[in-house]
PDB file of N, CA and C in Angstrom:
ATOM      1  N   UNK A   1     140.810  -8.460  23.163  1.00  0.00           N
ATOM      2  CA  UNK A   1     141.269  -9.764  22.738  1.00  0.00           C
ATOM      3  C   UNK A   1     140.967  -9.926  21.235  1.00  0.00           C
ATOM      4  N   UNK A   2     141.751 -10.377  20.249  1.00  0.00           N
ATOM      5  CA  UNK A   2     142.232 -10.233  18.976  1.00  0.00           C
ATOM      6  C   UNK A   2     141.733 -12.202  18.840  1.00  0.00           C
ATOM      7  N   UNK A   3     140.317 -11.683  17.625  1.00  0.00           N
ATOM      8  CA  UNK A   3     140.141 -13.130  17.308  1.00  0.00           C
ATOM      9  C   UNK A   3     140.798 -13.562  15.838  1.00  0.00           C
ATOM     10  N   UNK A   4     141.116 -15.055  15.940  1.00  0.00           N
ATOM     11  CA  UNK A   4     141.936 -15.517  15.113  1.00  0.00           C
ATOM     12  C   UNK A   4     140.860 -16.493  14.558  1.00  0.00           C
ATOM     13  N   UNK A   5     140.573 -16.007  12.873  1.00  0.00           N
ATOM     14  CA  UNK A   5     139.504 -17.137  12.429  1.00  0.00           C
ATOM     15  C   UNK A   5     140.445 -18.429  11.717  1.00  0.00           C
ATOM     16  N   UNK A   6     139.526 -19.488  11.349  1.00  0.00           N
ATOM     17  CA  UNK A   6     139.970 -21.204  11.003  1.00  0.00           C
ATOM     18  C   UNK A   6     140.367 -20.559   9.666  1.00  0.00           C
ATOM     19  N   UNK A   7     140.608 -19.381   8.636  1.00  0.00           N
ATOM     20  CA  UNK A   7     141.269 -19.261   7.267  1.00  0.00           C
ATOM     21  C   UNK A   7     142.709 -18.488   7.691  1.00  0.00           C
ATOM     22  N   UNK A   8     142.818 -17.869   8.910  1.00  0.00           N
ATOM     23  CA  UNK A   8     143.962 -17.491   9.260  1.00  0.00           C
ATOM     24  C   UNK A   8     145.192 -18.615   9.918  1.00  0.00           C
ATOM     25  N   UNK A   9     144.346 -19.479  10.727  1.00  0.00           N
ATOM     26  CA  UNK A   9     144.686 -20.751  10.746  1.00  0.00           C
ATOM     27  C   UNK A   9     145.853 -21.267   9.772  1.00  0.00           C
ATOM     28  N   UNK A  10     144.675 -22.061   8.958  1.00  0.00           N
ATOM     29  CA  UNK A  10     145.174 -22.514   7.913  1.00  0.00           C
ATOM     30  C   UNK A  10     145.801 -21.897   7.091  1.00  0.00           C
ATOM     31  N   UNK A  11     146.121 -20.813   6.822  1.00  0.00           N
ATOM     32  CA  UNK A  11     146.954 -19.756   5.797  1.00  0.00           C
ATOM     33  C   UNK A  11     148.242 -19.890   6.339  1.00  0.00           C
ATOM     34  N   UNK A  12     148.327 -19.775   8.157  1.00  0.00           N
ATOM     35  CA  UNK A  12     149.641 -19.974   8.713  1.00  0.00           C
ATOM     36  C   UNK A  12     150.574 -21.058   8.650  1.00  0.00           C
ATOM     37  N   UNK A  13     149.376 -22.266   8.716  1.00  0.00           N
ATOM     38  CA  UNK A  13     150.451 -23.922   8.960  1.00  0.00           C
ATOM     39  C   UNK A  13     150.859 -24.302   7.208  1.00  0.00           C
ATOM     40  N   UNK A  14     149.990 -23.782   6.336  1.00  0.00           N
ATOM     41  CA  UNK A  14     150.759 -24.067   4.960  1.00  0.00           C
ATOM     42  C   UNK A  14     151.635 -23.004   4.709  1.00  0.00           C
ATOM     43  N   UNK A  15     151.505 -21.800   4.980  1.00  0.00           N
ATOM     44  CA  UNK A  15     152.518 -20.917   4.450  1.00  0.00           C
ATOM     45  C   UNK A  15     153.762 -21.706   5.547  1.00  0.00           C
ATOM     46  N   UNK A  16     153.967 -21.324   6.569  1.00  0.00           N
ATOM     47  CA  UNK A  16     155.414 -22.152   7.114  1.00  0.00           C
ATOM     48  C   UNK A  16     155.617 -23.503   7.335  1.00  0.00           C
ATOM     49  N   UNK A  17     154.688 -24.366   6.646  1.00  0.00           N
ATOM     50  CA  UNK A  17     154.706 -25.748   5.941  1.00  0.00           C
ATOM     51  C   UNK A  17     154.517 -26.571   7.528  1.00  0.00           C
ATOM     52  N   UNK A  18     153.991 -25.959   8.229  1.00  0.00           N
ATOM     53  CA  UNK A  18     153.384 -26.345   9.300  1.00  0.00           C
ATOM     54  C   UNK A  18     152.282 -27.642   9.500  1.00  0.00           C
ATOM     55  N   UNK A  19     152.112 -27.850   8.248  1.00  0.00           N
ATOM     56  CA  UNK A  19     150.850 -28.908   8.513  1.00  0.00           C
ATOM     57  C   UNK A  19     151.895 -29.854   8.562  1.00  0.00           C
ATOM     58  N   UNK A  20     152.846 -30.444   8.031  1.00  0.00           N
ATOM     59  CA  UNK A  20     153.852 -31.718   8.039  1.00  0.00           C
ATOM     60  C   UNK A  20     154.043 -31.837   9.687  1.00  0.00           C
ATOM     61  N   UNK A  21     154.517 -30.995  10.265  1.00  0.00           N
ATOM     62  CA  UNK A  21     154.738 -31.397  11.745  1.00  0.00           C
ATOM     63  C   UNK A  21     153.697 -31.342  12.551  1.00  0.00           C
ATOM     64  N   UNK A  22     152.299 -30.699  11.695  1.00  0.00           N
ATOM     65  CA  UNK A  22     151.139 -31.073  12.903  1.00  0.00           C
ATOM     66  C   UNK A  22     149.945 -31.572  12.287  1.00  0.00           C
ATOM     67  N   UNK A  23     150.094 -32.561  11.065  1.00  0.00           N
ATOM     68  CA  UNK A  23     149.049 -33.209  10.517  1.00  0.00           C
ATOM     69  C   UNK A  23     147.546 -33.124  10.934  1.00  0.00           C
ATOM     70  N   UNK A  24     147.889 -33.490  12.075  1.00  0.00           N
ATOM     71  CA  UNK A  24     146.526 -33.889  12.581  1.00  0.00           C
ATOM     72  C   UNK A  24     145.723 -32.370  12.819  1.00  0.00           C
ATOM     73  N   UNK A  25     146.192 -31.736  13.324  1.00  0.00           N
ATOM     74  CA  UNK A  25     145.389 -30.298  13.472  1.00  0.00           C
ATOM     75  C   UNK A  25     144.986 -29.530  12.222  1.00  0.00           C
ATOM     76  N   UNK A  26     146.164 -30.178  11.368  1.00  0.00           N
ATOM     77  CA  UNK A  26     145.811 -29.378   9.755  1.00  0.00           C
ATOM     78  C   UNK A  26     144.471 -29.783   9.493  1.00  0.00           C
ATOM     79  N   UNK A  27     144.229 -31.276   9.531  1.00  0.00           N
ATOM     80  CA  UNK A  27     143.319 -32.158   9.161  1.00  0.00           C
ATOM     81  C   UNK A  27     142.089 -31.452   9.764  1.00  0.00           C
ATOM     82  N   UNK A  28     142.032 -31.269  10.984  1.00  0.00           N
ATOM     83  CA  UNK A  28     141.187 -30.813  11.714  1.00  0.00           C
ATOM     84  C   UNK A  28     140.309 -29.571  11.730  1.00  0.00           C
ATOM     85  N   UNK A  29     142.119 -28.661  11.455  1.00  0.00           N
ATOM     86  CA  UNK A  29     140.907 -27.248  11.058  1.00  0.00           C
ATOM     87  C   UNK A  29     140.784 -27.590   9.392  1.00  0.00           C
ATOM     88  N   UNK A  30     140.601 -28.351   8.445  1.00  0.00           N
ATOM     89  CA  UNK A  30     140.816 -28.031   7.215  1.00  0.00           C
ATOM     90  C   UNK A  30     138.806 -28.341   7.320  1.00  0.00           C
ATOM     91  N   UNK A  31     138.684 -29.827   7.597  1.00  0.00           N
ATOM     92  CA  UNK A  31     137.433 -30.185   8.118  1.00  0.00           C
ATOM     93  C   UNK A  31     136.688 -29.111   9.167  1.00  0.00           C
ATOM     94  N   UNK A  32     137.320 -28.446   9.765  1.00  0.00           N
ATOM     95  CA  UNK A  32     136.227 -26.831  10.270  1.00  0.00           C
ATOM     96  C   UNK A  32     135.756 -25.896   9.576  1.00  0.00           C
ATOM     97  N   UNK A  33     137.129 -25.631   8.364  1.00  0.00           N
ATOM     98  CA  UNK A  33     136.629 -24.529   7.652  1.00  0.00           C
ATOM     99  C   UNK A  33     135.661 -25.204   6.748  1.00  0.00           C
ATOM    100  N   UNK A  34     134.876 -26.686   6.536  1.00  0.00           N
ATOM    101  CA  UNK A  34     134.604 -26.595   5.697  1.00  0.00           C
ATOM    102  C   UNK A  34     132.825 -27.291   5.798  1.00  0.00           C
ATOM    103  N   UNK A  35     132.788 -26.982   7.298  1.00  0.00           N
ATOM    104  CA  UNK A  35     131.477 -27.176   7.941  1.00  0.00           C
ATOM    105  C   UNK A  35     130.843 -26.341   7.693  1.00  0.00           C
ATOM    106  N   UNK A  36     129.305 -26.131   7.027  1.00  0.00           N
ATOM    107  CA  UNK A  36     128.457 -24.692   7.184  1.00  0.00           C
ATOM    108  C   UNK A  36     128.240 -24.410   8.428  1.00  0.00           C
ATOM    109  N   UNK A  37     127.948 -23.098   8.258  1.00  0.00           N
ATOM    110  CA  UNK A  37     127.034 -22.738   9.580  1.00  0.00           C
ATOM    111  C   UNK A  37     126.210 -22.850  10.104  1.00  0.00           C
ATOM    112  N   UNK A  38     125.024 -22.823   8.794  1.00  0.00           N
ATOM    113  CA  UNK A  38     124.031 -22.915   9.113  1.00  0.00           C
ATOM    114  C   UNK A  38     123.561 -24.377   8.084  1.00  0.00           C
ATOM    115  N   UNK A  39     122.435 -25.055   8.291  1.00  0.00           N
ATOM    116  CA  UNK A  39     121.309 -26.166   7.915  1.00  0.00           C
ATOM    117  C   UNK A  39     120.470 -25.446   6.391  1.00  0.00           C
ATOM    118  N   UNK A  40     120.700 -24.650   6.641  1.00  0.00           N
ATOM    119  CA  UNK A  40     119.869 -23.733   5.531  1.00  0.00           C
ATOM    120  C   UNK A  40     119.577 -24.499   4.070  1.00  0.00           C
ATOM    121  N   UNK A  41     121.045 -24.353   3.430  1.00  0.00           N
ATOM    122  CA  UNK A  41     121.194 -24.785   1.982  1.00  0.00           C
ATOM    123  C   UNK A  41     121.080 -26.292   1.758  1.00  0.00           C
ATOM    124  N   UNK A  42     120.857 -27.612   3.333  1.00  0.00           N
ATOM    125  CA  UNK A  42     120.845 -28.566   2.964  1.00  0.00           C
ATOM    126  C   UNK A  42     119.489 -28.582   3.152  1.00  0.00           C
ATOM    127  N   UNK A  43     118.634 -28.015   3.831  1.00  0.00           N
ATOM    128  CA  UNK A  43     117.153 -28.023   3.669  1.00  0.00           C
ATOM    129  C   UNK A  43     116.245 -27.730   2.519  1.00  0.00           C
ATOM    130  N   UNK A  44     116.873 -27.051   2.252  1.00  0.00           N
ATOM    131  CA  UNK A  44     116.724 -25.943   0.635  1.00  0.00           C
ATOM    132  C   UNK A  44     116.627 -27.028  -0.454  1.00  0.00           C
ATOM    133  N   UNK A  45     118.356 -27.776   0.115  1.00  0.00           N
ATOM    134  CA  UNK A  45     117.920 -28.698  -1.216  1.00  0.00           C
ATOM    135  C   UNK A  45     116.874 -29.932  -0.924  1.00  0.00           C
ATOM    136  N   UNK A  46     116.857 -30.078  -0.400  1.00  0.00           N
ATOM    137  CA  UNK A  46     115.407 -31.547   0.496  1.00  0.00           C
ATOM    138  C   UNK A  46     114.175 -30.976  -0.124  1.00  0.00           C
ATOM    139  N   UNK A  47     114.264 -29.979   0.265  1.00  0.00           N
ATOM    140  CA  UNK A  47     113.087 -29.055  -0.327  1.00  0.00           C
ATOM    141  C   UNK A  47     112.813 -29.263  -1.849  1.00  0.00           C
ATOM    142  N   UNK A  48     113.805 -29.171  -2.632  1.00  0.00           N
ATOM    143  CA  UNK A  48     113.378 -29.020  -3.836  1.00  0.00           C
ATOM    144  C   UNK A  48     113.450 -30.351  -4.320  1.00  0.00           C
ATOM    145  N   UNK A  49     114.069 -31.218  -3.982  1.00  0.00           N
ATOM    146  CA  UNK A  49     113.577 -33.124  -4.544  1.00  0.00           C
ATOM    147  C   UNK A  49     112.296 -33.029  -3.864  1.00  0.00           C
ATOM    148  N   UNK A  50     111.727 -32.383  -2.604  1.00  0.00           N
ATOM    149  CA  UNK A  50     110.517 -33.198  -3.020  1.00  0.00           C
ATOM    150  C   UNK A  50     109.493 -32.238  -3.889  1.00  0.00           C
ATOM    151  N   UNK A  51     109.840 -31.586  -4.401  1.00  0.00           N
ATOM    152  CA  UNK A  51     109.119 -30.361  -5.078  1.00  0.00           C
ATOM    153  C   UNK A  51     109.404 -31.327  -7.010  1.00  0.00           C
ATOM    154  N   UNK A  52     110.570 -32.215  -6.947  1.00  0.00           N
ATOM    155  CA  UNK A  52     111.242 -32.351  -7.995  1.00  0.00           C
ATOM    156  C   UNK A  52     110.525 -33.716  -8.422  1.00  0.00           C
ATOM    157  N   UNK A  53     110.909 -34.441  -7.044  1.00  0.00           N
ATOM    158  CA  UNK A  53     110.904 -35.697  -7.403  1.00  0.00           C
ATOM    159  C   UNK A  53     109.235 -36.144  -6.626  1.00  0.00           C
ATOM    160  N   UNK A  54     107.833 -36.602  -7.087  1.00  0.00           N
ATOM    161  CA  UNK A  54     107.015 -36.811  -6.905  1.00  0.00           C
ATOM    162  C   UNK A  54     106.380 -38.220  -6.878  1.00  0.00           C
ATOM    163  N   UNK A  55     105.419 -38.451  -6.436  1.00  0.00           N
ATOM    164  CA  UNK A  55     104.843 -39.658  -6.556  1.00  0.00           C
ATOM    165  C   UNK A  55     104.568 -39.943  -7.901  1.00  0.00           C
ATOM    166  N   UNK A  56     104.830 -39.081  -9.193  1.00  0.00           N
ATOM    167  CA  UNK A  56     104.154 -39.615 -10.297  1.00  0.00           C
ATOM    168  C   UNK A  56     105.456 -39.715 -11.133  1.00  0.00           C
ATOM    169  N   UNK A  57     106.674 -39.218 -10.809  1.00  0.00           N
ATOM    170  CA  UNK A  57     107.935 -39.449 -11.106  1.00  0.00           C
ATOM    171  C   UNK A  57     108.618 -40.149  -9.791  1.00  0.00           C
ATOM    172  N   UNK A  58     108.579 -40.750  -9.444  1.00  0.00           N
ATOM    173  CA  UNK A  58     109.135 -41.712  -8.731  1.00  0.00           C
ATOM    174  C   UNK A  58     109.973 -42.818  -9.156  1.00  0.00           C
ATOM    175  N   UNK A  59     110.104 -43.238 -10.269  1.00  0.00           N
ATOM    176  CA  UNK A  59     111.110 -43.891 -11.291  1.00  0.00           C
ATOM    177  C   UNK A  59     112.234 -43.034 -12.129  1.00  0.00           C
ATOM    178  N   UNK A  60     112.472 -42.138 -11.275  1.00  0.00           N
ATOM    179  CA  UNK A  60     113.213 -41.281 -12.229  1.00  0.00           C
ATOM    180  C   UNK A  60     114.778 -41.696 -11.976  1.00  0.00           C
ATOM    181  N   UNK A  61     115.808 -41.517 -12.627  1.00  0.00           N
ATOM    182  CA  UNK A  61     116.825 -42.133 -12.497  1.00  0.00           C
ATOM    183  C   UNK A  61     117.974 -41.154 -11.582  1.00  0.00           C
ATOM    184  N   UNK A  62     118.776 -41.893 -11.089  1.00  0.00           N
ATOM    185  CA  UNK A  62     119.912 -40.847 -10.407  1.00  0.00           C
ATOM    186  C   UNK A  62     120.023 -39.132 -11.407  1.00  0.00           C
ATOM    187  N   UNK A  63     120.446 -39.948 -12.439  1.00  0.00           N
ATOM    188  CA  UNK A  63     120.986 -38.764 -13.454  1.00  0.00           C
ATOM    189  C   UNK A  63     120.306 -37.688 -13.697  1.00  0.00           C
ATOM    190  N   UNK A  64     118.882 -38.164 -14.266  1.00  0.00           N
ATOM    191  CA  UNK A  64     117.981 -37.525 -14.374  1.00  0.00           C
ATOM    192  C   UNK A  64     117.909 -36.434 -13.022  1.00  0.00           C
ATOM    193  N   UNK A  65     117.394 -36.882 -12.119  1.00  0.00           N
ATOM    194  CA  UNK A  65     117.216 -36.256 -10.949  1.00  0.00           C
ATOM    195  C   UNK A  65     118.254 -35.475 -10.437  1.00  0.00           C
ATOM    196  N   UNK A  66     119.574 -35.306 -10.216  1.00  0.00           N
ATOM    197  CA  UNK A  66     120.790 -34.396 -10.209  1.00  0.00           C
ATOM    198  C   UNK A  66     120.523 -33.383 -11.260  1.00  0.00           C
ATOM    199  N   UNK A  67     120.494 -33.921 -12.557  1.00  0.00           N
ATOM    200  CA  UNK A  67     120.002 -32.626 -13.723  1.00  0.00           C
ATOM    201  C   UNK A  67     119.162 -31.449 -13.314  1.00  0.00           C
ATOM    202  N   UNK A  68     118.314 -32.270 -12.872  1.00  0.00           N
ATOM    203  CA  UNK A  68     116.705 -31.554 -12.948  1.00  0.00           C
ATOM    204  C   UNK A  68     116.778 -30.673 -11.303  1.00  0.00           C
ATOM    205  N   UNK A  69     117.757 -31.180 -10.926  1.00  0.00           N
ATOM    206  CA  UNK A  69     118.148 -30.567  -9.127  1.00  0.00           C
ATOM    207  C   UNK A  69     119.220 -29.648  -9.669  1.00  0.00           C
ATOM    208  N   UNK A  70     120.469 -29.553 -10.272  1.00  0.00           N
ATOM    209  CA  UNK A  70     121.295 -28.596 -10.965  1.00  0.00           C
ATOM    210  C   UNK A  70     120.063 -27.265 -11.297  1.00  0.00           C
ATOM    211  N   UNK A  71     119.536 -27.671 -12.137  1.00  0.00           N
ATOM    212  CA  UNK A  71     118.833 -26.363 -12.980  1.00  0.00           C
ATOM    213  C   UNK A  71     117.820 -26.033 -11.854  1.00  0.00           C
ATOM    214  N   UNK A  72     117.114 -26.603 -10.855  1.00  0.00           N
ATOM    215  CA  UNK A  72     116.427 -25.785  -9.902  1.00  0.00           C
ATOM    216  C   UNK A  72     117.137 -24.703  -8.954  1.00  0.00           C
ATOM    217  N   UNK A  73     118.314 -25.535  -9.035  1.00  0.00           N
ATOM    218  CA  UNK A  73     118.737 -24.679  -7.745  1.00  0.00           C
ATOM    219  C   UNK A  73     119.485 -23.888  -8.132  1.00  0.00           C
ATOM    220  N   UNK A  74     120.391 -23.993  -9.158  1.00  0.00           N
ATOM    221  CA  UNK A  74     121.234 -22.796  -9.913  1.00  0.00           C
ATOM    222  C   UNK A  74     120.638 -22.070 -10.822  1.00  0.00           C
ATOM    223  N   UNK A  75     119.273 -22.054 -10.508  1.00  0.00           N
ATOM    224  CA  UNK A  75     118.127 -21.220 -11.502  1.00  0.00           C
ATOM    225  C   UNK A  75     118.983 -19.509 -12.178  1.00  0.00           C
ATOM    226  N   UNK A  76     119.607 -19.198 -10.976  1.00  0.00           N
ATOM    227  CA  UNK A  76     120.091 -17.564 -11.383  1.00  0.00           C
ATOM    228  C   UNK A  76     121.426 -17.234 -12.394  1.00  0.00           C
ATOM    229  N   UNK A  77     122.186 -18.763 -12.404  1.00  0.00           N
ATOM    230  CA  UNK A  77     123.153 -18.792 -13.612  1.00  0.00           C
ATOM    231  C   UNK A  77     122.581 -18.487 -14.875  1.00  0.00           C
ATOM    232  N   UNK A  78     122.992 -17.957 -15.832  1.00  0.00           N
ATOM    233  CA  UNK A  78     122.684 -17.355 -17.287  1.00  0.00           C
ATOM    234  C   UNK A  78     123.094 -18.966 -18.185  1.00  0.00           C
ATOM    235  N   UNK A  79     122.217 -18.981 -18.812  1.00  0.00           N
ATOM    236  CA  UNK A  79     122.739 -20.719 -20.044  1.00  0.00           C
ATOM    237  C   UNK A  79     122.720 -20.034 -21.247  1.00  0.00           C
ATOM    238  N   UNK A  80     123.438 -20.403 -22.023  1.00  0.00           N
ATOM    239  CA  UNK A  80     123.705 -19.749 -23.925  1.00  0.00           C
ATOM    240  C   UNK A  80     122.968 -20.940 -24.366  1.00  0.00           C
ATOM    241  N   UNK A  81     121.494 -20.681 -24.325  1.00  0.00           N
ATOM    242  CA  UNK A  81     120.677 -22.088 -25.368  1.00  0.00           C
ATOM    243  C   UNK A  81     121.308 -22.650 -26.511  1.00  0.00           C
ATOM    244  N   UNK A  82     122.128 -21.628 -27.191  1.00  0.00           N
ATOM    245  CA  UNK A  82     122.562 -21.940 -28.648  1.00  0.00           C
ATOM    246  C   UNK A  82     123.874 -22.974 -28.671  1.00  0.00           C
ATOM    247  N   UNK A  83     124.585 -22.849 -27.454  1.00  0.00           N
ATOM    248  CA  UNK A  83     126.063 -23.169 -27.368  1.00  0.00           C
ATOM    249  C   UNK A  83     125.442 -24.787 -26.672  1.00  0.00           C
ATOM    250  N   UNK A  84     124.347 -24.872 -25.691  1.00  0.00           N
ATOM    251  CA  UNK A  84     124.228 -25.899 -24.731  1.00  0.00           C
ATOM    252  C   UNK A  84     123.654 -27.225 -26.013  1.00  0.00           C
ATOM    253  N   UNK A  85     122.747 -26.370 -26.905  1.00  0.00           N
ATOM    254  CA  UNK A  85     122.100 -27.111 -27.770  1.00  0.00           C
ATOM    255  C   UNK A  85     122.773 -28.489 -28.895  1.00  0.00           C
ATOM    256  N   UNK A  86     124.089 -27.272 -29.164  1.00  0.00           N
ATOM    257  CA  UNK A  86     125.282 -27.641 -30.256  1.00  0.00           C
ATOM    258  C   UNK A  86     125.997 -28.808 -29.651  1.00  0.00           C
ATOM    259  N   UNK A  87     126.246 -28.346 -28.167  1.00  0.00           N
ATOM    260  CA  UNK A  87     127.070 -29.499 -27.228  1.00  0.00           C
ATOM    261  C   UNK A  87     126.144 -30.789 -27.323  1.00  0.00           C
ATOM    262  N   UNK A  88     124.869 -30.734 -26.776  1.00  0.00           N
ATOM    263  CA  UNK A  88     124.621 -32.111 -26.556  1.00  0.00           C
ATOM    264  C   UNK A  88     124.082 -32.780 -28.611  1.00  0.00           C
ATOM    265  N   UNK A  89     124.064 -32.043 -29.172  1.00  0.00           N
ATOM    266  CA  UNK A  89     123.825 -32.204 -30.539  1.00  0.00           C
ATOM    267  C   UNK A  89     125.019 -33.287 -30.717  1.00  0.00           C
ATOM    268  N   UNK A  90     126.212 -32.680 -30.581  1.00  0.00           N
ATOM    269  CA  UNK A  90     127.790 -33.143 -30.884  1.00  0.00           C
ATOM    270  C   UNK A  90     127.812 -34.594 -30.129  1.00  0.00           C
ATOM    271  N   UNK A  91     127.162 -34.308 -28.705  1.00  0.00           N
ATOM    272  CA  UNK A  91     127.681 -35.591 -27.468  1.00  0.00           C
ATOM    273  C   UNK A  91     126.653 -36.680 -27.774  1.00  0.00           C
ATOM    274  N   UNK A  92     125.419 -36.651 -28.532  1.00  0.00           N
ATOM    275  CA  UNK A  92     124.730 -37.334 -28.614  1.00  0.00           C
ATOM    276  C   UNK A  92     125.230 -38.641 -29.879  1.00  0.00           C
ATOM    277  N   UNK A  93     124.874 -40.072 -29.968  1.00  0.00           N
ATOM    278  CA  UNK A  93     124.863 -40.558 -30.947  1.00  0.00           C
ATOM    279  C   UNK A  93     123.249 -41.009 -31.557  1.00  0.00           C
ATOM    280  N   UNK A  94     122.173 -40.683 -30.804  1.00  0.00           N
ATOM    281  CA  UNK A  94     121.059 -40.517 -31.054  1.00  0.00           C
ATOM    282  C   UNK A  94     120.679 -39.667 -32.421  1.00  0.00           C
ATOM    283  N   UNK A  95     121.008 -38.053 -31.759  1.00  0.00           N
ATOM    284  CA  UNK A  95     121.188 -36.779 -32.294  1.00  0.00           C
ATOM    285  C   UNK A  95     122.234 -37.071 -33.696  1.00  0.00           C
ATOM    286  N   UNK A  96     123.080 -37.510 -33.818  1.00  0.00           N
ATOM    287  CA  UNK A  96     123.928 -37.274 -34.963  1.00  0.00           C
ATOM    288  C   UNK A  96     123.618 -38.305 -35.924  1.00  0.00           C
ATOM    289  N   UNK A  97     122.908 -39.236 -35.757  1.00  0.00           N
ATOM    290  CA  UNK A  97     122.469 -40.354 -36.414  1.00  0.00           C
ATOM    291  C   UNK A  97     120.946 -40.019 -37.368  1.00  0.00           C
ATOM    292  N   UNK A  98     120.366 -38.854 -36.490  1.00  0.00           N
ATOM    293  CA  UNK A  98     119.291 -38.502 -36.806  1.00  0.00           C
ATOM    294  C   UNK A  98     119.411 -37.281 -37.944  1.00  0.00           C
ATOM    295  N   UNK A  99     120.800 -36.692 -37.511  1.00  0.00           N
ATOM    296  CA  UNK A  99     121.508 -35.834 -38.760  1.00  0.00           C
ATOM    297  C   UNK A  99     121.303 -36.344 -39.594  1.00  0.00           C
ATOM    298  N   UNK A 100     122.672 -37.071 -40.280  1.00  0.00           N
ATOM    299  CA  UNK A 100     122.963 -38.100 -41.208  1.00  0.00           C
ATOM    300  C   UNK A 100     121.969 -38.819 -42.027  1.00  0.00           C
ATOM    301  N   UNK A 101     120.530 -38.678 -41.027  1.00  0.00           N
ATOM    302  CA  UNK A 101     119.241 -39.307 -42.237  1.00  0.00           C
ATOM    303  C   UNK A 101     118.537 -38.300 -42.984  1.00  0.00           C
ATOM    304  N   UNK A 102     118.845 -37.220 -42.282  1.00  0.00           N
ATOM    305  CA  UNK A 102     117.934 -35.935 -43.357  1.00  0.00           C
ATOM    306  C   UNK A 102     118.517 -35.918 -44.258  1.00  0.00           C
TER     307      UNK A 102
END
């Protein structure tokens, strides 16, 4: 018996435009393929807010805290210090104001 996975599925009802006459199943497997498997990576991240976010930072702001959760968890991406530096140099009006006085 020949198993048929939820990307073969879905490859079939859009290639012969199949989802229009069966919406609802499109809907259905689109929301399957896009369930994990496993609990793993949402524990992982729980894990690291409370590793992040502490009783002595406990006022920390949304933003802040997504940042500081980005760079924990995508620790193994490569950053160009020189290029990231220039960007927020440019995006800042703090930073460019502080130019302009030297």
């Amino acid at each position: 018996m020949t198993k048929i996975g939820v990307s073969t599925i879905l490859y079939t009802l859009s290639k012969y435009d199949l989802s229009a006459a069966f919406p609802n199943l499109y809907i259905a497997y689109k929301v399957l393929g896009t369930i994990p498997v496993t609990s793993a990576s949402a524990e992982r991240s729980f894990s690291k807010v409370k590793l992040i976010k502490t009783r002595l930072r406990s006022t920390m702001g949304q933003e802040c805290l997504e940042s500081l959760m980005f760079l924990s968890c995508e620790r193994d991406i490569k950053i160009d210090y020189e290029e990231t530096i220039t960007l927020l140099g440019r995006s800042s009006d703090v930073l460019k104001n502080a130019l302009l006085f030297k």
